[in-house]
Protein backbone atom coordinates (compact mmCIF):
# COMPACT_ATOMS: atom_id res chain seq x y z
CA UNK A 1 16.85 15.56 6.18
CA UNK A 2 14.31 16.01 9.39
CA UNK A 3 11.80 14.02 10.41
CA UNK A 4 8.46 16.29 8.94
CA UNK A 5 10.58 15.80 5.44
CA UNK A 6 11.02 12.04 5.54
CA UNK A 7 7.17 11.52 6.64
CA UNK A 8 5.85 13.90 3.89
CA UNK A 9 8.08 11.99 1.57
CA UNK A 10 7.02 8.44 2.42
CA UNK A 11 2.96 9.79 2.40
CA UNK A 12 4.10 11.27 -1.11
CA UNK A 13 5.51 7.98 -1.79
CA UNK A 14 2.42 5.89 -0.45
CA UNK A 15 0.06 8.11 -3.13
CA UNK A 16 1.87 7.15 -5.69
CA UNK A 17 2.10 3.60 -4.84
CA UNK A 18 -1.85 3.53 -4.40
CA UNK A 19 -2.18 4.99 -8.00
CA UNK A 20 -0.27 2.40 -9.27
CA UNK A 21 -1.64 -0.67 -7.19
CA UNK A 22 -5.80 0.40 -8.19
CA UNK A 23 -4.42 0.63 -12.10
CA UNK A 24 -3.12 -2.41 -11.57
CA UNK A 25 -5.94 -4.47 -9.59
CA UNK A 26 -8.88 -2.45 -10.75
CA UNK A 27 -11.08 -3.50 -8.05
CA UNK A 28 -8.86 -1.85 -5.15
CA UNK A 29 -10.23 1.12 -3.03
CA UNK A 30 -9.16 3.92 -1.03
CA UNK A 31 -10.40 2.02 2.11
CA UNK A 32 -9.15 -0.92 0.51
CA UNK A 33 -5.59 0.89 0.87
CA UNK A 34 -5.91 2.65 3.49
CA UNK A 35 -2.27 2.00 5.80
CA UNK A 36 -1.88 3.14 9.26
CA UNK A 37 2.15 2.96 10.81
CA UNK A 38 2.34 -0.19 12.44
CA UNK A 39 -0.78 -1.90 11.05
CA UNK A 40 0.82 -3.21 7.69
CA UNK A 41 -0.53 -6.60 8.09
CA UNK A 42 -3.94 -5.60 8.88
CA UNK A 43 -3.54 -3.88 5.00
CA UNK A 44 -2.31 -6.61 3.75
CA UNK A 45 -5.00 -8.74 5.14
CA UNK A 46 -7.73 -6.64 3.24
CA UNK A 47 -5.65 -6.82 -0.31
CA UNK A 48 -5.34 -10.39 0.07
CA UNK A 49 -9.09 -10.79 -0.09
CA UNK A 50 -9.46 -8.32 -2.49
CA UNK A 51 -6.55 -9.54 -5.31
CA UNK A 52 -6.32 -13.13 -4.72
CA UNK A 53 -2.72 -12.97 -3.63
CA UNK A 54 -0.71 -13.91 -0.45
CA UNK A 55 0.07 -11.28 2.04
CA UNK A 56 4.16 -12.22 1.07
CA UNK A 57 3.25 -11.84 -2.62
CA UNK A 58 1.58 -8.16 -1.76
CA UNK A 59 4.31 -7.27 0.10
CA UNK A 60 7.09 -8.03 -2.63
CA UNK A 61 4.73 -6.39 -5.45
CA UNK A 62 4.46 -3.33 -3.32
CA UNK A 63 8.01 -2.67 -2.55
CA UNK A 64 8.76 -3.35 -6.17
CA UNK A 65 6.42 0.01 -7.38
């Protein structure tokens, strides 16, 4: 598989995950999901705030969609 396939797929993958995360915390925005390679915890920081959950807790629930 090259490269330009693997990135569409994971930005395919990302949407999808988004979806799922603002039906599940209703309160979530775009911005609010916004994710940037490399900059993970800087997301994470902003979802913590937002859902009331630990950054570790995020990241499991995430990875888990």
């Amino acid at each position: 598989m090259s490269k330009v396939n693997v990135k569409t797929r994971a930005t395919i993958n990302w949407k999808e995950q988004t979806e799922k995360l603002k039906m599940k915390f209703s309160t979530l925005t775009d911005k609010d999901l916004y994710f940037e390679q490399g900059k993970m915890g800087e997301m994470l920081s902003r979802l913590q705030s937002k859902v009331g959950k630990t950054k570790h807790e995020l990241y499991e629930l995430i990875t888990k969609l």
